[in-house]
C-alpha atoms as a PDB file:
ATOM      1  CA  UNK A   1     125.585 112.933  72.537  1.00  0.00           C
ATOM      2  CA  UNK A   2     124.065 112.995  69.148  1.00  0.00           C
ATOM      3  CA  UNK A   3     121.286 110.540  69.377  1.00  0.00           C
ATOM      4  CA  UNK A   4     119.978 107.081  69.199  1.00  0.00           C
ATOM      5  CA  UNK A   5     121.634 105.862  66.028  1.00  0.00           C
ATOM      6  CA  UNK A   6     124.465 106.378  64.126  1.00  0.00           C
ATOM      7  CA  UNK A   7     123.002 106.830  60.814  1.00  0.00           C
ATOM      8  CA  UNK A   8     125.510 109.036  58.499  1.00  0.00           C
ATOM      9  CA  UNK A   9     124.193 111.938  56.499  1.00  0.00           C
ATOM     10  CA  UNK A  10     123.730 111.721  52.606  1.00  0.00           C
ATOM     11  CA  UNK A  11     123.613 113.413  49.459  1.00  0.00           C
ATOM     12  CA  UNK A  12     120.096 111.025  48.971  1.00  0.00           C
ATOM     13  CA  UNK A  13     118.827 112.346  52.210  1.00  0.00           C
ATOM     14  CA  UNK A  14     119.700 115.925  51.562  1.00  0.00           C
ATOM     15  CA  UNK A  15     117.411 115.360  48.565  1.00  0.00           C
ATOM     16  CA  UNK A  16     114.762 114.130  50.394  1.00  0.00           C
ATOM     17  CA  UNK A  17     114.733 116.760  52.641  1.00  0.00           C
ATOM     18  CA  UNK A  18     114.757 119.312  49.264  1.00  0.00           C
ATOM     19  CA  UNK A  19     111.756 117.655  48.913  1.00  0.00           C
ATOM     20  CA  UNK A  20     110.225 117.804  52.131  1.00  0.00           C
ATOM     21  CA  UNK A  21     110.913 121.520  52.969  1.00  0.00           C
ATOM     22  CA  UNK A  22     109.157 122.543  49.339  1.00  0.00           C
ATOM     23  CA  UNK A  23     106.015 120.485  50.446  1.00  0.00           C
ATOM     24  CA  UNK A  24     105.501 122.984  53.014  1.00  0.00           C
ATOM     25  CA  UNK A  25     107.742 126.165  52.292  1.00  0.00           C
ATOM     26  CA  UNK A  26     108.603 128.605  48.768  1.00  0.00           C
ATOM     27  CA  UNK A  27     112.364 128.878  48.203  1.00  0.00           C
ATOM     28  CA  UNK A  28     113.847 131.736  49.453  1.00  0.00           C
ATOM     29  CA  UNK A  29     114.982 134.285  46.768  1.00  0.00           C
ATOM     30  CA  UNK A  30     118.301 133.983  45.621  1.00  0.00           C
ATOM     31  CA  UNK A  31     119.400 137.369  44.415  1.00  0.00           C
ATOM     32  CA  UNK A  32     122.037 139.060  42.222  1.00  0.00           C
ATOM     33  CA  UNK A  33     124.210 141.464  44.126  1.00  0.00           C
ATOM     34  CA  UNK A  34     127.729 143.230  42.457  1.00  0.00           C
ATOM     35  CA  UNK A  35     130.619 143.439  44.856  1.00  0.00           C
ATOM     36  CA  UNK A  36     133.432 145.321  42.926  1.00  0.00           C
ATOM     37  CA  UNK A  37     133.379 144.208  39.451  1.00  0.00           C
ATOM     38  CA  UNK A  38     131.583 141.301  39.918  1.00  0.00           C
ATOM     39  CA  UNK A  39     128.358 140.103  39.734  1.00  0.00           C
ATOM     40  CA  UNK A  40     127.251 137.313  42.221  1.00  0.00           C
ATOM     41  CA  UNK A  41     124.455 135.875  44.371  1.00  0.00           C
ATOM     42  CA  UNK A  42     122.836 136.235  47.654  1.00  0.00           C
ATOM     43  CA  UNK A  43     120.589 133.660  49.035  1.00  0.00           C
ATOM     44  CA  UNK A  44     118.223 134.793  50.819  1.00  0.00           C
ATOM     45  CA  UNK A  45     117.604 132.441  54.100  1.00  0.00           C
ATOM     46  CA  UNK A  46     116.910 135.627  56.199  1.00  0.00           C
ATOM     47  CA  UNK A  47     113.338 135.378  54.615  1.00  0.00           C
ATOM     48  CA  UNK A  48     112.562 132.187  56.296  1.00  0.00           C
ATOM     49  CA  UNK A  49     109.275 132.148  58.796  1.00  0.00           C
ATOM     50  CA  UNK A  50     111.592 131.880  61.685  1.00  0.00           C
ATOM     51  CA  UNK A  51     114.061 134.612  59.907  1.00  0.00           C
ATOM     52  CA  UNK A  52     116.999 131.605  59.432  1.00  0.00           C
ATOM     53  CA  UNK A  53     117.917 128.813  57.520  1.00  0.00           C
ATOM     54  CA  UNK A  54     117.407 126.546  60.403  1.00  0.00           C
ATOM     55  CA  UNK A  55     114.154 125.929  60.129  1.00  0.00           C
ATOM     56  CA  UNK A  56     115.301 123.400  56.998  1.00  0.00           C
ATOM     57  CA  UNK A  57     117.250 121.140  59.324  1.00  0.00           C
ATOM     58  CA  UNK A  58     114.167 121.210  62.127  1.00  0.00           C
ATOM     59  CA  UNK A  59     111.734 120.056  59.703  1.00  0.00           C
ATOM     60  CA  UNK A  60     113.773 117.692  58.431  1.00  0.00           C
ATOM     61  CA  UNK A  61     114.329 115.974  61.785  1.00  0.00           C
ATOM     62  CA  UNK A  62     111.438 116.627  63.756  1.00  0.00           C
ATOM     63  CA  UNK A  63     108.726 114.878  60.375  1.00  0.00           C
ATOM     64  CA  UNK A  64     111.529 111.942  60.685  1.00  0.00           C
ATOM     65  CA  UNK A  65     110.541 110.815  64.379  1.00  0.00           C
ATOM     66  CA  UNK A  66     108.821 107.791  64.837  1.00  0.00           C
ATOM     67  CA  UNK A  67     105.466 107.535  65.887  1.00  0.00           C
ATOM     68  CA  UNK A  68     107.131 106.246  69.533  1.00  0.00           C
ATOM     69  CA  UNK A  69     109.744 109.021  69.290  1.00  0.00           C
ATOM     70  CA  UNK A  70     107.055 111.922  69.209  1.00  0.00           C
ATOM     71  CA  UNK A  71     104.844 111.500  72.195  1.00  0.00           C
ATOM     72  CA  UNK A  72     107.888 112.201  74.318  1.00  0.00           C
ATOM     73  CA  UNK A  73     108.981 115.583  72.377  1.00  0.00           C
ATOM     74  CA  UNK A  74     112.756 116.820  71.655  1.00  0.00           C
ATOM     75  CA  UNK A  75     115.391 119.079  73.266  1.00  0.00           C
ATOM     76  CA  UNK A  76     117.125 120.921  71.518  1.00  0.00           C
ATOM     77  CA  UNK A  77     120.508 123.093  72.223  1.00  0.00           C
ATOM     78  CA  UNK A  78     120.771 126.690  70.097  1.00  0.00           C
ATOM     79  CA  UNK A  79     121.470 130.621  70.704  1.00  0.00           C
ATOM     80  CA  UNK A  80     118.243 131.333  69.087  1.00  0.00           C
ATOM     81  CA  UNK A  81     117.666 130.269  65.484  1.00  0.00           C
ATOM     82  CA  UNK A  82     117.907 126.487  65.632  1.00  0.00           C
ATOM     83  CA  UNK A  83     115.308 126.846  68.693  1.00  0.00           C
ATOM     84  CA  UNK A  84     112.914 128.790  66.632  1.00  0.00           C
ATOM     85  CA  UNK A  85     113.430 126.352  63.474  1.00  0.00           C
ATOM     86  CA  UNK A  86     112.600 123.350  66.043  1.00  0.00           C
ATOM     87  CA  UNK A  87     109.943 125.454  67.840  1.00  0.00           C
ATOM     88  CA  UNK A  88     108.369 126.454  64.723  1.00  0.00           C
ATOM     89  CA  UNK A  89     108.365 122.311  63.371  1.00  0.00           C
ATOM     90  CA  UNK A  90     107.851 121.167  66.973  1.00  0.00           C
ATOM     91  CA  UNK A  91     104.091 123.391  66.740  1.00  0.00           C
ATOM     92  CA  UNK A  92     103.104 122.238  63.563  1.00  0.00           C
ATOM     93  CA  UNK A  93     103.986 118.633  63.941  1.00  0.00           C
ATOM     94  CA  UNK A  94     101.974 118.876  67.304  1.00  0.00           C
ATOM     95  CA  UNK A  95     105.632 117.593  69.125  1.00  0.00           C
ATOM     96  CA  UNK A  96     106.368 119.473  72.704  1.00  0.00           C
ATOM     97  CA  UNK A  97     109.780 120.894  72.334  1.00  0.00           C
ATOM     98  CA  UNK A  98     112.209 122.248  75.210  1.00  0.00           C
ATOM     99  CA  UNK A  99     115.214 124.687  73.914  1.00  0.00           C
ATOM    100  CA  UNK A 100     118.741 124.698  75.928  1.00  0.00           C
ATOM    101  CA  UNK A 101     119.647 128.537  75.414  1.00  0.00           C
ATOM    102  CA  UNK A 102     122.589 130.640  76.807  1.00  0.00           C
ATOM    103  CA  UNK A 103     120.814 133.462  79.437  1.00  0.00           C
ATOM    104  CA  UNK A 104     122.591 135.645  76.862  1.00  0.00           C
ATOM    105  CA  UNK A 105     120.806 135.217  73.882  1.00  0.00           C
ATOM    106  CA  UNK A 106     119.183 137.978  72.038  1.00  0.00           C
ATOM    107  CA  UNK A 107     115.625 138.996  74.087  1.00  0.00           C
ATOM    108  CA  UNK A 108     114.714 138.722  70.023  1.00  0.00           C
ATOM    109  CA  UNK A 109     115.347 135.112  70.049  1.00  0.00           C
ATOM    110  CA  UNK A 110     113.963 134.357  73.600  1.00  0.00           C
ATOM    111  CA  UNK A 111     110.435 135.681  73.111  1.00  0.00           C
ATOM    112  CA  UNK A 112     110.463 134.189  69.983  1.00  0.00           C
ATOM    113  CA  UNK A 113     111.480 130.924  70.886  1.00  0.00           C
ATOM    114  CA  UNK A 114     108.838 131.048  73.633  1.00  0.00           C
ATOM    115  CA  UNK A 115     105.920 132.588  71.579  1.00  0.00           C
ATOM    116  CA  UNK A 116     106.049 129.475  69.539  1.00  0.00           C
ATOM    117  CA  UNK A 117     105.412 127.280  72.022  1.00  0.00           C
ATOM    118  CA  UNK A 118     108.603 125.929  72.985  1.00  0.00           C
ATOM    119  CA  UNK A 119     109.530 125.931  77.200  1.00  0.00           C
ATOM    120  CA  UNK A 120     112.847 127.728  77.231  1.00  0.00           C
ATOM    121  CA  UNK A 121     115.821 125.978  79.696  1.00  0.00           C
ATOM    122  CA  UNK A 122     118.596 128.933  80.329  1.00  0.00           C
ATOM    123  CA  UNK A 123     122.291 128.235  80.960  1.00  0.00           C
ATOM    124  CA  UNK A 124     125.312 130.146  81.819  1.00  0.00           C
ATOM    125  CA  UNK A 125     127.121 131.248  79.153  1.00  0.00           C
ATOM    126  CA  UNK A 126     130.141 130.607  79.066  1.00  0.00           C
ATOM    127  CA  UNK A 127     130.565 128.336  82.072  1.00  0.00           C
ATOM    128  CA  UNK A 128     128.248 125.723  81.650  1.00  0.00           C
ATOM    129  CA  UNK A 129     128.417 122.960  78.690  1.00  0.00           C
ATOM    130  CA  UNK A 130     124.957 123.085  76.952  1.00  0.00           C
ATOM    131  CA  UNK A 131     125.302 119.966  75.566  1.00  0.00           C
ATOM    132  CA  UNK A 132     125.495 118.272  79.577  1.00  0.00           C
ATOM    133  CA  UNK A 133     122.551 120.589  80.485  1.00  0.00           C
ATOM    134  CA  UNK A 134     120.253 118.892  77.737  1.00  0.00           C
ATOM    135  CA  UNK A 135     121.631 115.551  78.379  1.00  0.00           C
ATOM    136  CA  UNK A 136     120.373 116.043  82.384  1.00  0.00           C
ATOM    137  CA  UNK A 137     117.516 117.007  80.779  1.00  0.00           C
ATOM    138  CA  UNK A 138     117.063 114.033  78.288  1.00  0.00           C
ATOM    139  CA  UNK A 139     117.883 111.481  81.012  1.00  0.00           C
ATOM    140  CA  UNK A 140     114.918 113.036  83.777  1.00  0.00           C
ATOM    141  CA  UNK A 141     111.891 113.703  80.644  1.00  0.00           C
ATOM    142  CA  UNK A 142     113.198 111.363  77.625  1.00  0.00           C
ATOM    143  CA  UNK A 143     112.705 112.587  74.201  1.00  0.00           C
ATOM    144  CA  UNK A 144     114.931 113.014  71.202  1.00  0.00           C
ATOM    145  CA  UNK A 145     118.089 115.379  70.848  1.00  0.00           C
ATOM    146  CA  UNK A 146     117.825 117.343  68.071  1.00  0.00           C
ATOM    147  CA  UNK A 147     121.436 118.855  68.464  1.00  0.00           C
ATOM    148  CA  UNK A 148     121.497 122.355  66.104  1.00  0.00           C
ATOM    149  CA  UNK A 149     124.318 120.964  64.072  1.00  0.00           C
ATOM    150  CA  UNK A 150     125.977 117.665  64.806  1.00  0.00           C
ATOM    151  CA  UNK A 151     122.704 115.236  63.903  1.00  0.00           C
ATOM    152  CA  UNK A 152     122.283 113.275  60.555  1.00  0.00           C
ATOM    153  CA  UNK A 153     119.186 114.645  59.514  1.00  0.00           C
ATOM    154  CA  UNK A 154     119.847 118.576  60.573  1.00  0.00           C
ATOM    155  CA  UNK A 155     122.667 118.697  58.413  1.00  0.00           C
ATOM    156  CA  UNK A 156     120.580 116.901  55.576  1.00  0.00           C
ATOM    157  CA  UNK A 157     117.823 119.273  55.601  1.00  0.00           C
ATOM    158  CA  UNK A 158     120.623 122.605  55.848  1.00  0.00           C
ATOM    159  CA  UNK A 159     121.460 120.606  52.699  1.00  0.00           C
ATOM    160  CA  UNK A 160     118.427 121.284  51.286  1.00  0.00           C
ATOM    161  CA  UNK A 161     119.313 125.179  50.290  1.00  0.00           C
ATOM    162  CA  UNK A 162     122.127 123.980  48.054  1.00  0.00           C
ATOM    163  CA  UNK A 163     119.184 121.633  46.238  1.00  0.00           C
ATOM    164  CA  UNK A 164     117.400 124.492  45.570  1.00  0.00           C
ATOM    165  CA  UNK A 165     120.436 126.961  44.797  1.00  0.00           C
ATOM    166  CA  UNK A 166     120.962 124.760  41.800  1.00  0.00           C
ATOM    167  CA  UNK A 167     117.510 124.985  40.614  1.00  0.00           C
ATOM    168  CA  UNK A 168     117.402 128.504  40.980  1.00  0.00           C
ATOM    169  CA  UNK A 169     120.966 128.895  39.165  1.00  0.00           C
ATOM    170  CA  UNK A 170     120.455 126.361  36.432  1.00  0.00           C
ATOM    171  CA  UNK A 171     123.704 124.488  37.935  1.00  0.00           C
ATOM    172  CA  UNK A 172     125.811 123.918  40.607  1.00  0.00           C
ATOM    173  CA  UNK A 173     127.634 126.801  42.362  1.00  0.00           C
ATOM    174  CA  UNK A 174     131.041 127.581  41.312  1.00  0.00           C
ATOM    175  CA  UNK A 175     132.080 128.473  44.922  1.00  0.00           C
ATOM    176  CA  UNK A 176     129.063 128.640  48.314  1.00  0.00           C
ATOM    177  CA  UNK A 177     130.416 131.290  50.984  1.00  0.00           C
ATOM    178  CA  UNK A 178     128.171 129.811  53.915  1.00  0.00           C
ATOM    179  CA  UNK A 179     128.523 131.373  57.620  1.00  0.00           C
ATOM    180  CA  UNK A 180     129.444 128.608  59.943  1.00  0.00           C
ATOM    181  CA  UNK A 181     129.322 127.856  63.967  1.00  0.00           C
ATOM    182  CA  UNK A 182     129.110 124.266  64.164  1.00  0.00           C
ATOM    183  CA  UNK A 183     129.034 123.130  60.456  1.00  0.00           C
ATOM    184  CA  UNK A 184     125.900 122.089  59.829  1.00  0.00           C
ATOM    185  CA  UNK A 185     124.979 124.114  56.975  1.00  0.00           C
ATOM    186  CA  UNK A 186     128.823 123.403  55.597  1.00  0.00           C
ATOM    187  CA  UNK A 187     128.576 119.929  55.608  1.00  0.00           C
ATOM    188  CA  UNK A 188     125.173 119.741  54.354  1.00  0.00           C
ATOM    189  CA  UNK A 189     126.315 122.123  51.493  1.00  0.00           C
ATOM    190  CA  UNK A 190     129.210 120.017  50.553  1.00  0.00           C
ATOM    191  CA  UNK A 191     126.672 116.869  50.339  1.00  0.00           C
ATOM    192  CA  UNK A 192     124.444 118.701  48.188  1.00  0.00           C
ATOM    193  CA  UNK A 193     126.327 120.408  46.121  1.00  0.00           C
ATOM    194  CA  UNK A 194     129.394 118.058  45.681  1.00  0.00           C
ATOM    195  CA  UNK A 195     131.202 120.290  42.179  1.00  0.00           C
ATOM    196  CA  UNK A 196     130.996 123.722  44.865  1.00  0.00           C
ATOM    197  CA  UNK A 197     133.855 124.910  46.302  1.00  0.00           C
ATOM    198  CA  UNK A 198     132.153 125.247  50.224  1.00  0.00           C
ATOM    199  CA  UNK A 199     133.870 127.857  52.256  1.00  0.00           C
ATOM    200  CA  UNK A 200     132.860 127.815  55.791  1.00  0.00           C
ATOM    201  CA  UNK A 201     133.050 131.532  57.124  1.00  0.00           C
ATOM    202  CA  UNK A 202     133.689 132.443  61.109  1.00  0.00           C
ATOM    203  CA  UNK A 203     133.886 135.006  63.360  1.00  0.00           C
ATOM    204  CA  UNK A 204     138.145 135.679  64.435  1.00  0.00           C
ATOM    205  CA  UNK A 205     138.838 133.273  67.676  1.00  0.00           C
ATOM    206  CA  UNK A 206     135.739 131.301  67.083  1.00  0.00           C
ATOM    207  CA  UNK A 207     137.063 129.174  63.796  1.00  0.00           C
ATOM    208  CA  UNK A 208     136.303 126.051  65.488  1.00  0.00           C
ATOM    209  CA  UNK A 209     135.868 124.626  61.705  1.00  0.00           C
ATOM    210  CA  UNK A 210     138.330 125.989  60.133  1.00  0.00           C
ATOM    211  CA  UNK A 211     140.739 124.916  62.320  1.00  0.00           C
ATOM    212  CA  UNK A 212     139.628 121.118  62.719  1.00  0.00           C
ATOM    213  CA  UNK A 213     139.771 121.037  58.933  1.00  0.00           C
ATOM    214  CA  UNK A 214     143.720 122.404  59.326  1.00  0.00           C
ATOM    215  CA  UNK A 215     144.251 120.113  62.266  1.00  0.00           C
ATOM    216  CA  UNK A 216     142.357 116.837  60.829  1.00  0.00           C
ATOM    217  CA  UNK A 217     140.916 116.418  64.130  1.00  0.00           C
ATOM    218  CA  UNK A 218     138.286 118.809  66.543  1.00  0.00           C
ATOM    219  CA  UNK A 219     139.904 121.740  68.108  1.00  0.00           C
ATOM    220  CA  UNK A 220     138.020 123.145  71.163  1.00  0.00           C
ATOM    221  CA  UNK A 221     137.231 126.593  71.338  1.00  0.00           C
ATOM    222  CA  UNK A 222     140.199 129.046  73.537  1.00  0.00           C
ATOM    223  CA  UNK A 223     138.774 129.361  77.034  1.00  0.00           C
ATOM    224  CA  UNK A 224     139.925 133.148  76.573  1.00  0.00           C
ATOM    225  CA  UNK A 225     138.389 133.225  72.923  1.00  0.00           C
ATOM    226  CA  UNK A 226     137.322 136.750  71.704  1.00  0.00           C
ATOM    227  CA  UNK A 227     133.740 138.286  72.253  1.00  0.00           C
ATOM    228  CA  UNK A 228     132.448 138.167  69.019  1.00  0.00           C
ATOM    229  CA  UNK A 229     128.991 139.959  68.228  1.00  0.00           C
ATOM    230  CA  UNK A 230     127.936 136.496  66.076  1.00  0.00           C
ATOM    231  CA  UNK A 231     125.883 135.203  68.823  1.00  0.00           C
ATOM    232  CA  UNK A 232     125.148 132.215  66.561  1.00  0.00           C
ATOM    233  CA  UNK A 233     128.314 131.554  65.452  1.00  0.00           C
ATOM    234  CA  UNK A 234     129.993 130.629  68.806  1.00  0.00           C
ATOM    235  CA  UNK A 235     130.089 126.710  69.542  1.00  0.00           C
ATOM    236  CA  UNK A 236     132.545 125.008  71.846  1.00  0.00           C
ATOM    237  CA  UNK A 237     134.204 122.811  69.301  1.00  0.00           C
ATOM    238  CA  UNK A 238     132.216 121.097  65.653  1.00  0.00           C
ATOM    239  CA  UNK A 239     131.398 117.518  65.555  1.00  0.00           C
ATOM    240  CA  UNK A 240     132.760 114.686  64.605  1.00  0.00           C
ATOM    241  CA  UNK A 241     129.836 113.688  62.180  1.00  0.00           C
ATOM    242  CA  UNK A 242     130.445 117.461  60.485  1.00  0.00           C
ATOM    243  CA  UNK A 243     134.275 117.064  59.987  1.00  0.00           C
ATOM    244  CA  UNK A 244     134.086 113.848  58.759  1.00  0.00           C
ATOM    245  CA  UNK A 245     131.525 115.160  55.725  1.00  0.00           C
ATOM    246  CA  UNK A 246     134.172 118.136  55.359  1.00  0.00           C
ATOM    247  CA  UNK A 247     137.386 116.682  55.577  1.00  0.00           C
ATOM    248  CA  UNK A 248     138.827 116.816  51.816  1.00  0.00           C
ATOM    249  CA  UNK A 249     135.767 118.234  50.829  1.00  0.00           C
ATOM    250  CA  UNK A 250     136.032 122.172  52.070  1.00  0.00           C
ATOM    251  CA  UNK A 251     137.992 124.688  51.070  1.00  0.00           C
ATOM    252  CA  UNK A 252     140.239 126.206  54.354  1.00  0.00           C
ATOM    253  CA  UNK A 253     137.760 128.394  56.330  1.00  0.00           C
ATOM    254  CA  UNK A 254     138.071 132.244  55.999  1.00  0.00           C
ATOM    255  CA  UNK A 255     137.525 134.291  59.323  1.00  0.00           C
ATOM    256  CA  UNK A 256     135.994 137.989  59.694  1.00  0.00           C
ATOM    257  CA  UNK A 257     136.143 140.553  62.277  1.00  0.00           C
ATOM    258  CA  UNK A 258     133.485 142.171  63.648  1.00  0.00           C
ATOM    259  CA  UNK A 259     133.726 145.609  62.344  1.00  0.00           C
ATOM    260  CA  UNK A 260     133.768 143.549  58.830  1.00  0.00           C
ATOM    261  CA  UNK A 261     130.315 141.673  59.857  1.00  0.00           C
ATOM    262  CA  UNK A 262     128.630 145.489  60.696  1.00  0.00           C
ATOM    263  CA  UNK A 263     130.091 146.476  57.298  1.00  0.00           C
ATOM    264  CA  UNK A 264     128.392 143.169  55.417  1.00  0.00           C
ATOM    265  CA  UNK A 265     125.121 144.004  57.537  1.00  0.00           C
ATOM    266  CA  UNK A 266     124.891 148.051  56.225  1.00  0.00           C
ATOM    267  CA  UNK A 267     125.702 146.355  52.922  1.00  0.00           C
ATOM    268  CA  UNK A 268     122.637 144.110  53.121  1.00  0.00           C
ATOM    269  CA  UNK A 269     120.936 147.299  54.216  1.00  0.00           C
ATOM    270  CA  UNK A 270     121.561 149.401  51.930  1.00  0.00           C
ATOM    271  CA  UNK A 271     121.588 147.143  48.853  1.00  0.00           C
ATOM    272  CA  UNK A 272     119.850 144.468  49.297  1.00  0.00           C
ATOM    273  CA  UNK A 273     116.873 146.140  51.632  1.00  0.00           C
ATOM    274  CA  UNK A 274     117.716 143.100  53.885  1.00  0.00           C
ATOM    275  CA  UNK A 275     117.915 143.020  57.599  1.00  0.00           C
ATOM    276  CA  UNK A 276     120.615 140.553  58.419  1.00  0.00           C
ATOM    277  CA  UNK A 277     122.311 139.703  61.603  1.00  0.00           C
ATOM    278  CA  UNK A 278     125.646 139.342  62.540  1.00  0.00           C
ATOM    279  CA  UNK A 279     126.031 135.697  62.364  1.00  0.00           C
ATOM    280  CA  UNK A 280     123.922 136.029  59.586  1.00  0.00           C
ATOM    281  CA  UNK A 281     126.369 138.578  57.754  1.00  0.00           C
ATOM    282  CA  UNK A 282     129.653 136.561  57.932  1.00  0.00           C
ATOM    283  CA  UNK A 283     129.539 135.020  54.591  1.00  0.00           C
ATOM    284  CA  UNK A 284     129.150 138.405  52.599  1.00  0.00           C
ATOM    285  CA  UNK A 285     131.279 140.192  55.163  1.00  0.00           C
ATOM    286  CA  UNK A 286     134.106 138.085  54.235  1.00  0.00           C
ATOM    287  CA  UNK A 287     133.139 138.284  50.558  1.00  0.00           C
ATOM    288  CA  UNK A 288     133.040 142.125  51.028  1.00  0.00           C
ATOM    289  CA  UNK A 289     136.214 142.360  52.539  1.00  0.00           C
ATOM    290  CA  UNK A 290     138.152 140.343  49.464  1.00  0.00           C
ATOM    291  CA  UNK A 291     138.987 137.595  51.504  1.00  0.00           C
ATOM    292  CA  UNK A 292     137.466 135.105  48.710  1.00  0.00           C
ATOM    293  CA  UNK A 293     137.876 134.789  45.151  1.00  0.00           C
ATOM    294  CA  UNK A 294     133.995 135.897  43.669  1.00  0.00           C
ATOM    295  CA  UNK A 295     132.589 135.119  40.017  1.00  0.00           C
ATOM    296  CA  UNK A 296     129.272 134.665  38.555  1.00  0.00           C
ATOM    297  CA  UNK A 297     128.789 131.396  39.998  1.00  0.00           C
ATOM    298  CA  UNK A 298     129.291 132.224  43.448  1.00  0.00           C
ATOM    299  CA  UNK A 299     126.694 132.111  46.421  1.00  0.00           C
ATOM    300  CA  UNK A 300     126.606 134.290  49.177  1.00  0.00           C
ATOM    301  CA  UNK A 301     124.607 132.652  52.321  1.00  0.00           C
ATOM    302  CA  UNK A 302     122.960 135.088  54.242  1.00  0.00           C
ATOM    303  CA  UNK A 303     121.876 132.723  56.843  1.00  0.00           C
ATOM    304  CA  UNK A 304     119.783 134.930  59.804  1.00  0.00           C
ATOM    305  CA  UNK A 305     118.024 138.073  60.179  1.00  0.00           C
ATOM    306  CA  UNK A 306     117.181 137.421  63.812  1.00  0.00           C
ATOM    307  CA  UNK A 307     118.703 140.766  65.449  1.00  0.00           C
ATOM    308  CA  UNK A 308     117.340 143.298  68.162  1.00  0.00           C
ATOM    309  CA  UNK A 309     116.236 146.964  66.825  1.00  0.00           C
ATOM    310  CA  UNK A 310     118.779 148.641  69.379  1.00  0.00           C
ATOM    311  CA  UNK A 311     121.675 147.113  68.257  1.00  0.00           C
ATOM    312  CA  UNK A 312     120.637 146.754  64.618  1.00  0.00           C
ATOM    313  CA  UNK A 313     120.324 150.899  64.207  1.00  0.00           C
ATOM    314  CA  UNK A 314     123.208 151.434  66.402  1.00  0.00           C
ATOM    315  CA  UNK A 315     125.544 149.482  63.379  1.00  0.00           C
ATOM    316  CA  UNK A 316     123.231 150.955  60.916  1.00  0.00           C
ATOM    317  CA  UNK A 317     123.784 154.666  62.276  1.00  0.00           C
ATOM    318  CA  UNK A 318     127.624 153.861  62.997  1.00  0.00           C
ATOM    319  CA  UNK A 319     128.053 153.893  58.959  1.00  0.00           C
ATOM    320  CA  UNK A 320     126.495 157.125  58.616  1.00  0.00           C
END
């Protein structure tokens, strides 16, 4: 269930939502960083309000309802930084918003989710289909689905970091390493930057994209799929609306383990003064690790900086 209409994304709409998100927020710093011999970029999403790039695709969505749409709110489905992007629009556009999270999200996420107004809906995790839970929900309160990934306008606004990538860069990336769950940010990439090389970037056992891209059709996650310590990088399967953007667009997707994300995060640490988590990581973890060709023109997404204290100093103090 994706919504009410079956509108398609664009490049056009990624650059109205460029424009949108810079009517209301600075661009996030993108910043050099040297991995072996080469010197590349980081963008910096993890500076966002909310700590994560999703607060691009929220806004993006949430300032499109119509004045019918937004008296009855939106649900939305995340693991923590999609609900605080639509939590954090929801509040400002005066829109009640209800969040479908897994009961094991990061505490981090919860409270923050919560302390922005949003009513939090738990599910189990895995066991339950999140997407079902907000549909239940949609069909007893109404309002609008504003799915974390597999809507028109969320992967428009995502989009809108590649806009302002190539302002900051003076042209288009040579190659985007962007951390992916559901392919949002990928697809909206690819529409905004259309001469970049987008490499989609997921945890091992959870390369849902990736391997649609290789099969030409959506793969499902492996019921027995890996614990991965990417919270936000773990959906079921992508959507049809992503792999259709990405299909003979993307380059094939790169996966990382998670002793390579805890690497990328110390990295960030260390030389970046960044905190990053480890969804957030992925992209430079698998740039780190050599799995992708790097030159000047690349762009590193760090994508989230969402993570707990105890966990974040335990991988800090495990590279000591």
């Amino acid at each position: 269930m994706i919504g009410h209409t079956n509108r398609k994304p664009t490049r056009e709409g990624v650059i109205q939502a460029a424009a949108k998100v810079a009517a209301i927020l600075p661009p996030t710093p993108l910043l050099p960083v040297t991995i072996g011999d080469t010197q590349c970029w980081v963008k910096a999403e993890v500076l966002q309000p909310v700590g994560a790039f999703k607060i691009r695709g929220a806004w993006h969505r949430l300032s499109a309802l119509s004045d019918d749409e937004k008296p009855r709110g939106v649900v939305a489905v995340s693991s923590g930084n999609h609900a605080q992007g639509v939590a954090w629009a929801a509040r400002r556009l005066g829109i009640a918003a209800t969040i479908v999270m897994p009961h094991d999200a990061p505490q981090v996420k919860l409270e923050a989710t919560r302390a922005l107004g949003a009513e939090v809906v738990l599910y189990e995790r895995p066991g339950e289909d999140r997407d079902e839970v907000a549909a239940r929900l949609i069909e007893a309160r109404g309002g609008t689905l504003v799915h974390a990934f597999g809507d028109p306008w969320v992967i428009e606004g995502q989009g809108s970091a590649g806009i302002e990538i190539t302002a900051q860069l003076g042209r288009q990336p040579s190659r985007i390493l962007a951390c992916c769950g559901g392919g949002g940010l990928t697809a909206g990439l690819a529409l905004a930057c259309p001469e970049s090389a987008i490499v989609p970037v997921e945890p091992e056992g959870w390369d849902m994209v990736g391997q649609a891209l290789a099969a030409g059709e959506i793969v499902p996650a492996s019921p027995d799929a890996p614990k991965t310590i990417c919270d936000a990088l773990q959906p079921i399967a992508t959507k049809p609306i992503n792999l259709a953007v990405l299909l003979g667009r993307s380059e094939p997707g790169v996966t990382v383990t998670d002793d390579e994300v805890r690497a990328a995060q110390r990295f960030a640490f260390a030389k970046l003064r960044l905190v990053v988590e480890p969804g957030g990581a992925a992209a430079l973890a698998a740039a780190l690790a050599g799995k992708v060709p790097l030159d000047e023109h690349t762009v590193i997404m760090l994508t989230g900086g969402n993570t707990d204290a105890a966990s974040y100093a335990a991988t800090l103090a495990a590279g000591d």
